[in-house]
Protein backbone atom coordinates (compact mmCIF):
# COMPACT_ATOMS: atom_id res chain seq x y z
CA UNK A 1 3.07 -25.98 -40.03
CA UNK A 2 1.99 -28.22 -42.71
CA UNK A 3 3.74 -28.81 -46.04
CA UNK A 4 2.05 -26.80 -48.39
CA UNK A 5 2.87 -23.65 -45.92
CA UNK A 6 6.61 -25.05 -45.30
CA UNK A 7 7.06 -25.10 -49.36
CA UNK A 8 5.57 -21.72 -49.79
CA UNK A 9 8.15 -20.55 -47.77
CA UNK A 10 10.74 -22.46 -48.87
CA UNK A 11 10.42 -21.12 -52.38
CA UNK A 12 9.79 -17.52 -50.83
CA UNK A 13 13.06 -18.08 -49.47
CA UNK A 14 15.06 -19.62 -52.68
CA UNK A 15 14.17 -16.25 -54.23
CA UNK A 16 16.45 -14.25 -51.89
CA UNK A 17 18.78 -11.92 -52.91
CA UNK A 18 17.79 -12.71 -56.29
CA UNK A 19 17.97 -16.45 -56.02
CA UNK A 20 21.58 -16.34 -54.74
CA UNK A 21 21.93 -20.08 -53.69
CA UNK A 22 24.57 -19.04 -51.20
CA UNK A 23 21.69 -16.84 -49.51
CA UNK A 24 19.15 -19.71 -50.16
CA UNK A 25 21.39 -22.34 -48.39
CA UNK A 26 21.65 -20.43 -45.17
CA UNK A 27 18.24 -19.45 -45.30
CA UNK A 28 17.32 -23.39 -45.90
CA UNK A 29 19.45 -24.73 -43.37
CA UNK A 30 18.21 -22.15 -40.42
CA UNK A 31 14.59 -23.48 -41.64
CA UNK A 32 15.66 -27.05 -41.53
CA UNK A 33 16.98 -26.49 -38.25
CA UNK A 34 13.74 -24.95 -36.53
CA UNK A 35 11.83 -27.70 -38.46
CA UNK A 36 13.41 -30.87 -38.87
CA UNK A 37 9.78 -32.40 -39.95
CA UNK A 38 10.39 -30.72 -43.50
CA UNK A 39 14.27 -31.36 -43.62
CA UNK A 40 13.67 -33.62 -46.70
CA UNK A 41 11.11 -31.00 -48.32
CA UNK A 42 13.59 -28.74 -48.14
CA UNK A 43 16.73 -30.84 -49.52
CA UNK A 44 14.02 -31.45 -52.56
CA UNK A 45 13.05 -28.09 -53.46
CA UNK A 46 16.63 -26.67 -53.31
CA UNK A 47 18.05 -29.64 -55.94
CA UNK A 48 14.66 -29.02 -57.55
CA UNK A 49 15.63 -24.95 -57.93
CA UNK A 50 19.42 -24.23 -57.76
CA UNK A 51 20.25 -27.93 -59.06
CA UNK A 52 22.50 -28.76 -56.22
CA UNK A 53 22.33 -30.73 -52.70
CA UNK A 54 21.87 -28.83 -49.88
CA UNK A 55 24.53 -29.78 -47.95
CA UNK A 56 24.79 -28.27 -44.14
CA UNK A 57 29.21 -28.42 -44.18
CA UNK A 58 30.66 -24.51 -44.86
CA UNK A 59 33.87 -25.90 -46.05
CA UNK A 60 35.91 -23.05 -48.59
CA UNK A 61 35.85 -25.46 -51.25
CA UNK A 62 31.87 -25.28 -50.98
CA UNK A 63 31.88 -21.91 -50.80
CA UNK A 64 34.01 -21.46 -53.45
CA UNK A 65 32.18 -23.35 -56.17
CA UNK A 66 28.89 -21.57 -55.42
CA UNK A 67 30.52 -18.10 -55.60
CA UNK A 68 32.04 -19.29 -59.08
CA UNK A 69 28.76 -19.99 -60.41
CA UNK A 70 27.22 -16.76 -59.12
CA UNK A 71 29.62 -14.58 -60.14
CA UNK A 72 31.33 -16.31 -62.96
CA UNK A 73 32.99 -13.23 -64.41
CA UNK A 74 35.48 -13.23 -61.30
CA UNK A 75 38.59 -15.70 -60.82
CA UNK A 76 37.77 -17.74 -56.85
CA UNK A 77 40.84 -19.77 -57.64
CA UNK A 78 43.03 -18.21 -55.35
């Protein structure tokens, strides 16, 4: 697969669930995983669209923050 194919996806992929970056970051890390060739094409395009790192930990605290700014009418703080 060549770049221009692996961003077309990529960006397919930022937009799911209605650009849920939670969604996105799964999505991006499975991808990454099958093809480590575009790993940094994809850590580019996701600080390029959602304005964060992708980062491949699942700690709470990570979790936590993302659902805060997704849903920022609900308290995550406990």
């Amino acid at each position: 697969m060549g770049t221009k194919d692996a961003e077309k996806i990529l960006r397919i992929m930022a937009e799911a669930d209605g650009s849920c970056e939670m969604c996105a970051r799964e999505l991006f890390i499975r991808f990454i995983n099958e093809y480590p060739q575009h790993e940094e094409l994809g850590k580019k395009l996701f600080f390029e669209i959602f304005g964060a790192e992708l980062c491949q930990n699942d700690d709470k605290e990570h979790r936590r923050h993302v659902a805060q700014g997704t849903f920022p009418m609900y308290d995550f703080s406990g």
